[in-house]
PDB file of N, CA and C in Angstrom:
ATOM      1  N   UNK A   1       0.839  -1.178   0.000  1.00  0.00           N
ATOM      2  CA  UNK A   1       0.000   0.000   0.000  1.00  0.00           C
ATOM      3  C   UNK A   1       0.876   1.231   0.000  1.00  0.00           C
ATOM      4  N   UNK A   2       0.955   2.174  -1.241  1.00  0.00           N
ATOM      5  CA  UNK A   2       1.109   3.636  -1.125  1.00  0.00           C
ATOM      6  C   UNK A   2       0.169   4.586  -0.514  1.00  0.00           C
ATOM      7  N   UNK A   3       0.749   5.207   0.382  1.00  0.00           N
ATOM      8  CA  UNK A   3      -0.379   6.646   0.384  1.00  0.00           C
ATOM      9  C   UNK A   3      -0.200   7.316   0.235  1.00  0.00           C
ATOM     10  N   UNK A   4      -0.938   8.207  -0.139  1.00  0.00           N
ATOM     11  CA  UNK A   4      -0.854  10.181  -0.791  1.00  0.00           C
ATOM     12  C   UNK A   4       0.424  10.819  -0.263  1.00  0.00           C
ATOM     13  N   UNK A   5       1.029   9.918   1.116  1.00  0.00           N
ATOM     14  CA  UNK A   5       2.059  10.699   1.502  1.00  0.00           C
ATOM     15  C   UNK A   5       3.265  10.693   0.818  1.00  0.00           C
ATOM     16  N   UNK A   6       4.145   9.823   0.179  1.00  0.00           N
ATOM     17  CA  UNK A   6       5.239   9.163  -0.523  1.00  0.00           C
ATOM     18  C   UNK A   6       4.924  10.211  -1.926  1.00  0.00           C
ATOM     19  N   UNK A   7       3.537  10.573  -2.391  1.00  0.00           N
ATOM     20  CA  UNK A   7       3.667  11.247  -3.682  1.00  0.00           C
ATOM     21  C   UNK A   7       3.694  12.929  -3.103  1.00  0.00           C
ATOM     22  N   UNK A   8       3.256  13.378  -1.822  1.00  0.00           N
ATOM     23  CA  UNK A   8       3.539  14.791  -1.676  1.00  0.00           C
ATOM     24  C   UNK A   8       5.033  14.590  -1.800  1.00  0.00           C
ATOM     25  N   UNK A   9       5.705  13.986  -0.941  1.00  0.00           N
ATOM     26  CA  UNK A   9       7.083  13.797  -0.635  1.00  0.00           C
ATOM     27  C   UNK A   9       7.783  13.987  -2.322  1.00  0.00           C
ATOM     28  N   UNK A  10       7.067  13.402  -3.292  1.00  0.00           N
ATOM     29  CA  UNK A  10       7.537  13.432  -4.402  1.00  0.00           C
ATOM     30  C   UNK A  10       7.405  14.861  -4.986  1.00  0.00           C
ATOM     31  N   UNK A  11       5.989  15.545  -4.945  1.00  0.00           N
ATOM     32  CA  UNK A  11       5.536  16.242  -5.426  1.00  0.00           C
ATOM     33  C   UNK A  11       6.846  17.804  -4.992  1.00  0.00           C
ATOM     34  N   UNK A  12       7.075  17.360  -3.713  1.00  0.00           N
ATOM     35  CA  UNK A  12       7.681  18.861  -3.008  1.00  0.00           C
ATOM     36  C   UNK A  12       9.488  18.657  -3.602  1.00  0.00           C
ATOM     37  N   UNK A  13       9.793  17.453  -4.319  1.00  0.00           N
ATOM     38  CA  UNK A  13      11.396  17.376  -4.575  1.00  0.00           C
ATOM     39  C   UNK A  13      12.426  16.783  -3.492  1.00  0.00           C
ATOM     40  N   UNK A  14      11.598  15.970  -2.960  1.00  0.00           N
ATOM     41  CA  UNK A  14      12.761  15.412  -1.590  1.00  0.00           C
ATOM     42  C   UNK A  14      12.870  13.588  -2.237  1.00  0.00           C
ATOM     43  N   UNK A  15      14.294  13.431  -1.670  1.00  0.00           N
ATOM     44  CA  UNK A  15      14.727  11.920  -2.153  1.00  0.00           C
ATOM     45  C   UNK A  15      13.242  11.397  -0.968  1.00  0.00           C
ATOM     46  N   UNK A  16      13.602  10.163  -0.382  1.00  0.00           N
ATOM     47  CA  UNK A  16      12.757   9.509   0.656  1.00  0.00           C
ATOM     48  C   UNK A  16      13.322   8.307   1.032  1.00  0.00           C
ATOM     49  N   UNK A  17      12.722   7.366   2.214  1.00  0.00           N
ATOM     50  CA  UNK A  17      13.074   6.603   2.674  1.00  0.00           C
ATOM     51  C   UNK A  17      11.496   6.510   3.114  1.00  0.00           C
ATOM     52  N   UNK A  18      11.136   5.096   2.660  1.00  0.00           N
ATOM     53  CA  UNK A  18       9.647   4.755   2.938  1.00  0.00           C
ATOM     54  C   UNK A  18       9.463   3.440   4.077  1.00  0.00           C
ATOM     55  N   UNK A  19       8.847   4.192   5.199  1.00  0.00           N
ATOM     56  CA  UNK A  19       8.711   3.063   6.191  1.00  0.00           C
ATOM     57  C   UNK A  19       7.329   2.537   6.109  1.00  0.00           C
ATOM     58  N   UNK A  20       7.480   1.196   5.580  1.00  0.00           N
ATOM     59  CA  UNK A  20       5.888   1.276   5.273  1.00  0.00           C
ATOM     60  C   UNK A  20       6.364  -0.350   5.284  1.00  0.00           C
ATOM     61  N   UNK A  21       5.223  -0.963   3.799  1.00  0.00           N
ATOM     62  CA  UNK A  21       5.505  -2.398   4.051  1.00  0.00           C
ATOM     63  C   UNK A  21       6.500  -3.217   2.889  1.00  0.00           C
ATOM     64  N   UNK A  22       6.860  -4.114   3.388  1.00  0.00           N
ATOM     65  CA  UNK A  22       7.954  -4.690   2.220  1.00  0.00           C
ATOM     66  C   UNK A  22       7.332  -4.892   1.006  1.00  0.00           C
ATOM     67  N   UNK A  23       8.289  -4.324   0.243  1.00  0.00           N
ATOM     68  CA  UNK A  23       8.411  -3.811  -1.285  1.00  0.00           C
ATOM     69  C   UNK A  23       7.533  -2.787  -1.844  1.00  0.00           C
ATOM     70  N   UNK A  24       7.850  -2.029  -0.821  1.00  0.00           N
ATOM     71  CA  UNK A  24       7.215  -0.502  -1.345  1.00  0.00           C
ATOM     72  C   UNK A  24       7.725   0.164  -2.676  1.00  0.00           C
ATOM     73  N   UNK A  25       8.782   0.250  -2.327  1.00  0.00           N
ATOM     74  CA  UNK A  25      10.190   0.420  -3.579  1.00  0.00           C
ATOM     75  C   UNK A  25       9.537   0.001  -4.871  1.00  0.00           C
ATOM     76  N   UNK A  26       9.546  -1.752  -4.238  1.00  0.00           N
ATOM     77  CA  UNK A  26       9.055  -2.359  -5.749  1.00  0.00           C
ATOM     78  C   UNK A  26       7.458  -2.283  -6.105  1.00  0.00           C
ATOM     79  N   UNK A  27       6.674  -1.780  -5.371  1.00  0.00           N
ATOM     80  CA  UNK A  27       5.814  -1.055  -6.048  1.00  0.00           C
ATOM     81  C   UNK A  27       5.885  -0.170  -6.466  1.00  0.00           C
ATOM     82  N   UNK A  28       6.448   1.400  -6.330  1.00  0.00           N
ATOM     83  CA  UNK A  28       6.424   2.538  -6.453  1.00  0.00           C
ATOM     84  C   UNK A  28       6.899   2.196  -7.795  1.00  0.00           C
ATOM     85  N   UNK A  29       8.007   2.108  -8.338  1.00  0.00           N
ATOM     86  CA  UNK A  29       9.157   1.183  -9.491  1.00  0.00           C
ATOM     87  C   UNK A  29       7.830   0.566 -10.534  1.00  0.00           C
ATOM     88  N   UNK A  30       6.901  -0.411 -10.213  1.00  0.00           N
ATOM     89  CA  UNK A  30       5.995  -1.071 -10.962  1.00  0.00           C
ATOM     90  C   UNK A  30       5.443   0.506 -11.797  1.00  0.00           C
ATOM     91  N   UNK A  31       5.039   1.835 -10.960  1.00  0.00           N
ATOM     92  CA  UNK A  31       3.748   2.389 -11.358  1.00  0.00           C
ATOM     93  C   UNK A  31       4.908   3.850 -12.315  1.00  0.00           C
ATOM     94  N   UNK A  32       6.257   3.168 -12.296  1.00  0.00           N
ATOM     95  CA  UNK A  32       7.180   4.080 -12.901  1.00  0.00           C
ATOM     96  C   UNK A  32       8.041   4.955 -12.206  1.00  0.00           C
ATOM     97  N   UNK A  33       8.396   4.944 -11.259  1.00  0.00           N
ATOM     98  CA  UNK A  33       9.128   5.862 -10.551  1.00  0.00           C
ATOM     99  C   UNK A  33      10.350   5.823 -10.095  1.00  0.00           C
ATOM    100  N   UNK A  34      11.475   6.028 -10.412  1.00  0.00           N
ATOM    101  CA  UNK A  34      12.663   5.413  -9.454  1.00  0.00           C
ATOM    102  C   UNK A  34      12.890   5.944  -8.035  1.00  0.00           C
ATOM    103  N   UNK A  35      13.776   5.190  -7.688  1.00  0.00           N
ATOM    104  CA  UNK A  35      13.814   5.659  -6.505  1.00  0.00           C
ATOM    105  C   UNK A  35      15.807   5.722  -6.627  1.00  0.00           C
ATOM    106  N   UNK A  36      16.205   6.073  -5.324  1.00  0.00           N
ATOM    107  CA  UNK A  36      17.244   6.865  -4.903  1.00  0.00           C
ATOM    108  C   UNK A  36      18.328   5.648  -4.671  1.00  0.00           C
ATOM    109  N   UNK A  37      19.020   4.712  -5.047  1.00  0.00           N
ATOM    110  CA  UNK A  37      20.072   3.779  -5.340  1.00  0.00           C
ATOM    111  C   UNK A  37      20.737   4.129  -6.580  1.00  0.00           C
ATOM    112  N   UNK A  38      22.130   4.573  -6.009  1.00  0.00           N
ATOM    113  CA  UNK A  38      22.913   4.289  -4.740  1.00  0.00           C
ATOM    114  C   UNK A  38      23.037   5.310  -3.738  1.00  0.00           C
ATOM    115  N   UNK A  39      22.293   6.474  -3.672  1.00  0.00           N
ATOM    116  CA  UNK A  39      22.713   7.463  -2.840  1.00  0.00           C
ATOM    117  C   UNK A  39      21.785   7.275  -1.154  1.00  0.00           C
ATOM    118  N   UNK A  40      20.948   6.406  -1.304  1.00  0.00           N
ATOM    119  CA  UNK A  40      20.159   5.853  -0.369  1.00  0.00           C
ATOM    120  C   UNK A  40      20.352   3.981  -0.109  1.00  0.00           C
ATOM    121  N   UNK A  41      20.591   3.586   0.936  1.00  0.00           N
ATOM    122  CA  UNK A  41      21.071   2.215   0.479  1.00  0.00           C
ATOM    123  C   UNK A  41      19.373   1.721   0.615  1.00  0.00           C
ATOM    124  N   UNK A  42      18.583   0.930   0.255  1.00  0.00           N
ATOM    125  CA  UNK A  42      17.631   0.668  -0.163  1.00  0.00           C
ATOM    126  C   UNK A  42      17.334  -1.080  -0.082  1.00  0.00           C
ATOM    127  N   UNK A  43      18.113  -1.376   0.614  1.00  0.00           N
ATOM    128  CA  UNK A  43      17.985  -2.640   0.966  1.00  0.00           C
ATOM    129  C   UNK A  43      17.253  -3.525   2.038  1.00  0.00           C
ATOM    130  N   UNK A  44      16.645  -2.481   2.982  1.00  0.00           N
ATOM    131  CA  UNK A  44      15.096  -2.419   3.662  1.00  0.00           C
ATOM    132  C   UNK A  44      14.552  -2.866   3.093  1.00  0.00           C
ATOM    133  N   UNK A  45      13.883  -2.461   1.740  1.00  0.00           N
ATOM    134  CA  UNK A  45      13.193  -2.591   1.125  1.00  0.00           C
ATOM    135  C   UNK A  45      12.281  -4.335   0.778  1.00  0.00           C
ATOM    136  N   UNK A  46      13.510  -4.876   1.311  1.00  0.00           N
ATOM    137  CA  UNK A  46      13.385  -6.719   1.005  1.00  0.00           C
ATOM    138  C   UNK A  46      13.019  -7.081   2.586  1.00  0.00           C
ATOM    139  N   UNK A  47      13.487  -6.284   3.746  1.00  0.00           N
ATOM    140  CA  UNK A  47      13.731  -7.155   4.831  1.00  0.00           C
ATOM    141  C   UNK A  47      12.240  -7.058   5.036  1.00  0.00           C
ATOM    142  N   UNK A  48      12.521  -8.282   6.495  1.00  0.00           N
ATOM    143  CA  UNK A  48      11.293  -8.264   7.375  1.00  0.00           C
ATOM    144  C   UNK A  48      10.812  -7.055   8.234  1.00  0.00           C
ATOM    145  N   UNK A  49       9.910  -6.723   9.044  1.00  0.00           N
ATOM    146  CA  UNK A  49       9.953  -5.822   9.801  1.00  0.00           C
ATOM    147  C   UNK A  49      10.342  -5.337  10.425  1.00  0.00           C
ATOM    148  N   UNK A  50      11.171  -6.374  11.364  1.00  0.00           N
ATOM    149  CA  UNK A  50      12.150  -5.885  12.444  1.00  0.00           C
ATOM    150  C   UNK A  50      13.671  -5.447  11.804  1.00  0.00           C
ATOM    151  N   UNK A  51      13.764  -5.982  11.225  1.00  0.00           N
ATOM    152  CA  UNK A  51      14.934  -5.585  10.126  1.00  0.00           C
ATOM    153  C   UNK A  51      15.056  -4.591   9.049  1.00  0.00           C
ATOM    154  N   UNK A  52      14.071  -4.210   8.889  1.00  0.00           N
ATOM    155  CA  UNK A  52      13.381  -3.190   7.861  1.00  0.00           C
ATOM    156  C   UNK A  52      13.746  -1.949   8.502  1.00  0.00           C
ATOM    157  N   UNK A  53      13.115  -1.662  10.195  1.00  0.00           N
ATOM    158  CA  UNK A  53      13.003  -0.591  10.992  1.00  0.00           C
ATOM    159  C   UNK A  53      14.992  -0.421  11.203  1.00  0.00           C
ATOM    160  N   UNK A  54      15.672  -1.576  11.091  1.00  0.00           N
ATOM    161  CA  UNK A  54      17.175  -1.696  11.700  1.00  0.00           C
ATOM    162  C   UNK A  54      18.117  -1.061  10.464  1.00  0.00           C
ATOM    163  N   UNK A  55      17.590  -1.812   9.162  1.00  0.00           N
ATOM    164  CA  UNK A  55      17.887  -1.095   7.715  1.00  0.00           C
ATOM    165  C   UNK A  55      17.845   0.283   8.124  1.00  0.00           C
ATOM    166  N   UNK A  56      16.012   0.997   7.973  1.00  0.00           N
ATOM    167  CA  UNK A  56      16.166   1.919   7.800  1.00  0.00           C
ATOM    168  C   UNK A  56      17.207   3.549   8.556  1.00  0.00           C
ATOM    169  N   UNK A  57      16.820   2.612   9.551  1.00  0.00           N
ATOM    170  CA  UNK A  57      18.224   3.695  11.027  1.00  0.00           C
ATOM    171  C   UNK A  57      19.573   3.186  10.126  1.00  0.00           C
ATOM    172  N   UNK A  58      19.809   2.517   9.839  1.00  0.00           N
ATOM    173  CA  UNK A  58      21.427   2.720   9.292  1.00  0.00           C
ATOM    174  C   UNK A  58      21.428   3.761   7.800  1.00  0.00           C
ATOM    175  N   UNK A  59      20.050   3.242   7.487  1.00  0.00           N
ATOM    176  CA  UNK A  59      19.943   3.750   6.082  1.00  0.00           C
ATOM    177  C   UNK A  59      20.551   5.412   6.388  1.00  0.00           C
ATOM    178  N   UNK A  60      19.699   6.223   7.684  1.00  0.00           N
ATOM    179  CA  UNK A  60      19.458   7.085   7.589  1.00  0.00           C
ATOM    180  C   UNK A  60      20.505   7.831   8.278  1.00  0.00           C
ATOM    181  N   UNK A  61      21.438   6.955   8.893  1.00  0.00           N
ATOM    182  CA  UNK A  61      22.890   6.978   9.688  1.00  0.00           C
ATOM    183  C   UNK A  61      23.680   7.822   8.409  1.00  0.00           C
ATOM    184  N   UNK A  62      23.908   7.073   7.586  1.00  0.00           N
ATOM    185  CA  UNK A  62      24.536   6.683   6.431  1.00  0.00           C
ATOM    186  C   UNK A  62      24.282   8.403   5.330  1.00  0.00           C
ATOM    187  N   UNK A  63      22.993   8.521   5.678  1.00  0.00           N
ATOM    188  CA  UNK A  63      22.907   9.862   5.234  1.00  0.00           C
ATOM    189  C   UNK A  63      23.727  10.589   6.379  1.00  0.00           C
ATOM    190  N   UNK A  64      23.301  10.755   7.493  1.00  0.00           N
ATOM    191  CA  UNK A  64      23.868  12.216   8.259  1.00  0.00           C
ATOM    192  C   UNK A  64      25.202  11.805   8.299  1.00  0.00           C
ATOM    193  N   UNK A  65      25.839  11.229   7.922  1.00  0.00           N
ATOM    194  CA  UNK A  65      27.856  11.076   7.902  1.00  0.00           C
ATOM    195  C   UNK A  65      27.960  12.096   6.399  1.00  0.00           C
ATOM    196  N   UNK A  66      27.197  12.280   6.006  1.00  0.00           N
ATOM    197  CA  UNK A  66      27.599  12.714   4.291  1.00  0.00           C
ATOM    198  C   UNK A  66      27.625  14.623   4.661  1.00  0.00           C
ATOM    199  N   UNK A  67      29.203  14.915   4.272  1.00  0.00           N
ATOM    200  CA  UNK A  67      29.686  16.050   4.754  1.00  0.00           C
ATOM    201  C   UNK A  67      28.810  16.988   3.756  1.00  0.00           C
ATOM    202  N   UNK A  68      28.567  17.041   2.648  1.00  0.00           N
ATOM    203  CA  UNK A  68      27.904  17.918   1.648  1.00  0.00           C
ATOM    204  C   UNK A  68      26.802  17.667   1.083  1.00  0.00           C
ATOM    205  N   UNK A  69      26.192  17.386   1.788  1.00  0.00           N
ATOM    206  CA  UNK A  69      24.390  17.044   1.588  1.00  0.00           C
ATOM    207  C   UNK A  69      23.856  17.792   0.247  1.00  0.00           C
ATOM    208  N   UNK A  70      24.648  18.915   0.206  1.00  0.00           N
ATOM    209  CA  UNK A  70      24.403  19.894  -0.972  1.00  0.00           C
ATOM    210  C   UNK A  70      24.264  19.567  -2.198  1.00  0.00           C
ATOM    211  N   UNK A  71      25.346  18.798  -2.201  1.00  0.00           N
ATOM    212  CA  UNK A  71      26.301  18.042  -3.793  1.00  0.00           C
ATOM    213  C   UNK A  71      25.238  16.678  -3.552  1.00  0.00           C
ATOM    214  N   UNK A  72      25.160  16.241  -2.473  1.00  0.00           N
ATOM    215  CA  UNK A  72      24.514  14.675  -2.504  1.00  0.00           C
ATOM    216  C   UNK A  72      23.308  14.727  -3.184  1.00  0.00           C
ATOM    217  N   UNK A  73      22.507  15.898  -2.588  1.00  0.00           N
ATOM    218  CA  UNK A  73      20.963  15.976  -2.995  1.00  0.00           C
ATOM    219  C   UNK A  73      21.006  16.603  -4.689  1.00  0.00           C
ATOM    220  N   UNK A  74      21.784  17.505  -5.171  1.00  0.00           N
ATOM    221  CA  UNK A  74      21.975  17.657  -6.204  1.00  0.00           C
ATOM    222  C   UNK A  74      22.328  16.573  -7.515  1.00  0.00           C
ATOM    223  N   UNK A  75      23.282  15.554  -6.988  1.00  0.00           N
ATOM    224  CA  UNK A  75      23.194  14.162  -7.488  1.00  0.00           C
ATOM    225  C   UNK A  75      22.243  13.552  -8.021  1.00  0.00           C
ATOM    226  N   UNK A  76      21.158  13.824  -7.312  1.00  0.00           N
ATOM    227  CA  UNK A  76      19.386  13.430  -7.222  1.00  0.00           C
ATOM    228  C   UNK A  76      19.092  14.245  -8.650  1.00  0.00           C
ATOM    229  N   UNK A  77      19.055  15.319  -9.183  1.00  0.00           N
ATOM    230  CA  UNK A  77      18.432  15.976  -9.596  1.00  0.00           C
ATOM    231  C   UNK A  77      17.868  15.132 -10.520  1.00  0.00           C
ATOM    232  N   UNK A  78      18.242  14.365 -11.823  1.00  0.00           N
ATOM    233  CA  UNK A  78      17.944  14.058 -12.742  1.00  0.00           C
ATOM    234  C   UNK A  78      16.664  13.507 -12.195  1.00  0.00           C
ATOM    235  N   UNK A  79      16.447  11.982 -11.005  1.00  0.00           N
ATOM    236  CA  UNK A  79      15.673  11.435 -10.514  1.00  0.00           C
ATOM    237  C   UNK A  79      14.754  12.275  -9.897  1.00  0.00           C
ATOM    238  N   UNK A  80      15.198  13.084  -9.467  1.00  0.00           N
ATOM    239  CA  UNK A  80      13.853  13.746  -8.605  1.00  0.00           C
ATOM    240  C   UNK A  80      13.040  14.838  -9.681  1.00  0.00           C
ATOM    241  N   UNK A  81      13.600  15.269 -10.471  1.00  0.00           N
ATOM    242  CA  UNK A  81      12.902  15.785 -11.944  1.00  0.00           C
ATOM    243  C   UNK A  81      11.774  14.923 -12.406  1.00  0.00           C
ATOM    244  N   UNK A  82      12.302  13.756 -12.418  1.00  0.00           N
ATOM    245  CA  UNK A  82      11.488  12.447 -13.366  1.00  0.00           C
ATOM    246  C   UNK A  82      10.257  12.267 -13.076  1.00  0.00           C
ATOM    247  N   UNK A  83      10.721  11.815 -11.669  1.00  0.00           N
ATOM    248  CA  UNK A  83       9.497  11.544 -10.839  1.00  0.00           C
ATOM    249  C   UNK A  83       8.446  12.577 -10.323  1.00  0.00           C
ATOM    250  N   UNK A  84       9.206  13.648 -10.040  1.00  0.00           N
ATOM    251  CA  UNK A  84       7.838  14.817  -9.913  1.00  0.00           C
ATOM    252  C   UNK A  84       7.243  15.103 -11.607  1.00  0.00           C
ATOM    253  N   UNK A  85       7.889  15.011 -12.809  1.00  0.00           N
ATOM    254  CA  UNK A  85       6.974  15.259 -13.873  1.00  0.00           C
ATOM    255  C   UNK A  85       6.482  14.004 -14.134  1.00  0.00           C
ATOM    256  N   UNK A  86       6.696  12.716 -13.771  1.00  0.00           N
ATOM    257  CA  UNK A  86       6.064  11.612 -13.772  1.00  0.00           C
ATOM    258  C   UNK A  86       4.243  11.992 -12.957  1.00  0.00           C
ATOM    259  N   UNK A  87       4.502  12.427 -11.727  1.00  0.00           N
ATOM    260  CA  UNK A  87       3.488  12.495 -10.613  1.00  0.00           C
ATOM    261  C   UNK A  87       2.694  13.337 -11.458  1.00  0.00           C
ATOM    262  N   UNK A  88       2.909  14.567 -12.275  1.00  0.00           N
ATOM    263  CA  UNK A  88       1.874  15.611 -12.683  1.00  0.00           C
ATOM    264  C   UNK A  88       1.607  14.842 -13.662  1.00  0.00           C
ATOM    265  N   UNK A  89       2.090  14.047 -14.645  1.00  0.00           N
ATOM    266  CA  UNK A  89       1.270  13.700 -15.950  1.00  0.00           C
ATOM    267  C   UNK A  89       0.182  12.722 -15.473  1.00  0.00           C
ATOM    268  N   UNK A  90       0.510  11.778 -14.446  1.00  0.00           N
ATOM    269  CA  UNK A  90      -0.198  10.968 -13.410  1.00  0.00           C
ATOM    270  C   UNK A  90      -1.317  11.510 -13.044  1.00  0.00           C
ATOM    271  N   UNK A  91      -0.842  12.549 -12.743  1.00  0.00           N
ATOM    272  CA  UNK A  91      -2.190  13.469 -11.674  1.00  0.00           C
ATOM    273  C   UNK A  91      -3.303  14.037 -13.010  1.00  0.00           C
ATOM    274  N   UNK A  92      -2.483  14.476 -13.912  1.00  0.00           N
ATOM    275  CA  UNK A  92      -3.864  14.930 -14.670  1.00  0.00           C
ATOM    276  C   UNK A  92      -3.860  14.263 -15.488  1.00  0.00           C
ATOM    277  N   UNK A  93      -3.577  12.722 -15.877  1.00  0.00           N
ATOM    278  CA  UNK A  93      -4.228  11.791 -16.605  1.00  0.00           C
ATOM    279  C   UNK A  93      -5.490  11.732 -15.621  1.00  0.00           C
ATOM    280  N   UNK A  94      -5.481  11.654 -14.580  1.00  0.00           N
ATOM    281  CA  UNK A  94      -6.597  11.088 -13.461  1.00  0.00           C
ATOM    282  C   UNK A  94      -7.969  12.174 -13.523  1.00  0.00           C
ATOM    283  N   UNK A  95      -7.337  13.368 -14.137  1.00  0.00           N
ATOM    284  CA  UNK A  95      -8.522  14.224 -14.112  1.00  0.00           C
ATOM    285  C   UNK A  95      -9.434  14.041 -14.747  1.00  0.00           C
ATOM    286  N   UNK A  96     -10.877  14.453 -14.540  1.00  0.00           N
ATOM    287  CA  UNK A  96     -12.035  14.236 -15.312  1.00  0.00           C
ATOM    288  C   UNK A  96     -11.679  15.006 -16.596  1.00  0.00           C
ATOM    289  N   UNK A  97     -12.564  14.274 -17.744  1.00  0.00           N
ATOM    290  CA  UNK A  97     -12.525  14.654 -19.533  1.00  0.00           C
ATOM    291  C   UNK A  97     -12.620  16.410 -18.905  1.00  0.00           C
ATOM    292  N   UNK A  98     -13.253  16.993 -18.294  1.00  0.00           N
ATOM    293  CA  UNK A  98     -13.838  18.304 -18.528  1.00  0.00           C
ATOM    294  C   UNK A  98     -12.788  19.340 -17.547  1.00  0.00           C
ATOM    295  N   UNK A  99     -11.933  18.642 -17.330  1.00  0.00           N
ATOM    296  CA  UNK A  99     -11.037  19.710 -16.316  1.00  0.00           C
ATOM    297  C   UNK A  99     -10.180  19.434 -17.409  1.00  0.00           C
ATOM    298  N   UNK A 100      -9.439  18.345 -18.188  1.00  0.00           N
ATOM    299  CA  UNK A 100      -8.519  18.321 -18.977  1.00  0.00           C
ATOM    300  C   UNK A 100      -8.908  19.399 -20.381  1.00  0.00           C
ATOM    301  N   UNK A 101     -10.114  19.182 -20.805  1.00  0.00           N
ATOM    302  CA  UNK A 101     -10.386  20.166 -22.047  1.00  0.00           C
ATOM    303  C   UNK A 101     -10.046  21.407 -21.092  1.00  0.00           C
ATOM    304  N   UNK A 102     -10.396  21.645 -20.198  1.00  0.00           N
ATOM    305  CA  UNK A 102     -10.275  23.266 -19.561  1.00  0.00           C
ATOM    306  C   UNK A 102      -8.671  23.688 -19.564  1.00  0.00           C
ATOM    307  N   UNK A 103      -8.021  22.567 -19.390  1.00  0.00           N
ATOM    308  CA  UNK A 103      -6.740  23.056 -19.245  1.00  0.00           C
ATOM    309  C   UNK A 103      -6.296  22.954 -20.994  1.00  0.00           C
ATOM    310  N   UNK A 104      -6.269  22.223 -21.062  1.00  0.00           N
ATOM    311  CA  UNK A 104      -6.330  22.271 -22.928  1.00  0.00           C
ATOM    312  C   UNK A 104      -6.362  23.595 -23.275  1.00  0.00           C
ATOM    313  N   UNK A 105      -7.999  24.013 -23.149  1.00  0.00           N
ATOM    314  CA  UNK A 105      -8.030  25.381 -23.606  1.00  0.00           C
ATOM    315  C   UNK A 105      -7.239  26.368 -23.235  1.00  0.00           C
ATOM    316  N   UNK A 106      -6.911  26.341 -21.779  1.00  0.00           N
ATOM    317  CA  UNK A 106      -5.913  27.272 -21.050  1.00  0.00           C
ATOM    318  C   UNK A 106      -4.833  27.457 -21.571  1.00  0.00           C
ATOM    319  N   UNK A 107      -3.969  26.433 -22.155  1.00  0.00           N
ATOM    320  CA  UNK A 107      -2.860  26.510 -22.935  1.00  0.00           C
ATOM    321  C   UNK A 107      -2.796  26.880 -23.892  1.00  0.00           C
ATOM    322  N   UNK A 108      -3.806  26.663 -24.858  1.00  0.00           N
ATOM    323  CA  UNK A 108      -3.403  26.853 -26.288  1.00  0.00           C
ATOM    324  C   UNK A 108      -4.670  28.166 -26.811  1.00  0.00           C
ATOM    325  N   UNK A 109      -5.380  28.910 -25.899  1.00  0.00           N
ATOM    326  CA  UNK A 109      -5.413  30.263 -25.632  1.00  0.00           C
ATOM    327  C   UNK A 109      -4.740  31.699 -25.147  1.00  0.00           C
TER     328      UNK A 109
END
């Protein structure tokens, strides 16, 4: 199960680390999205629960040792581009026929 939260997270430009249930990753991945390997180790992603929660604290260890977070998150860019214009074409495929003609018109007026 995804929830609305993992796509704001997307929507606002932040990498992530999803505590949720095993193979979130590999869902998110199914519906098109990458995610953050190698700059996130992502190998939670398989464990069990108790191991999942142990992953993710190292996962997140592993970030705060990284002296230039600056350069790290910039690394991201290409991926975190993707996936937030992934999320909007997503989002207004989902819109009703009559909000899409509206925006239609909006543009090419």
């Amino acid at each position: 199960f995804l929830s609305e939260k993992i796509f704001k997270v997307i929507a606002c430009s932040h990498p992530f680390i999803i505590l949720g249930n095993k193979h979130s990753l590999k869902e998110l991945r199914k519906l098109g999205y990458l995610t953050y390997s190698p700059w996130i180790n992502e190998d939670y992603d398989e464990s069990t629960t108790c191991e999942r929660y142990h992953d993710i604290i190292k996962s997140i260890k592993r970030i705060k040792k990284i002296d230039d977070k600056l350069s790290w998150y910039r690394a991201m860019g290409d991926v975190i581009k993707y996936n937030k214009d992934l999320l909007r074409v997503n989002s207004i495929e989902r819109l009703p026929y009559a909000a899409i003609e509206l925006l239609n018109y909006y543009h090419n007026n």
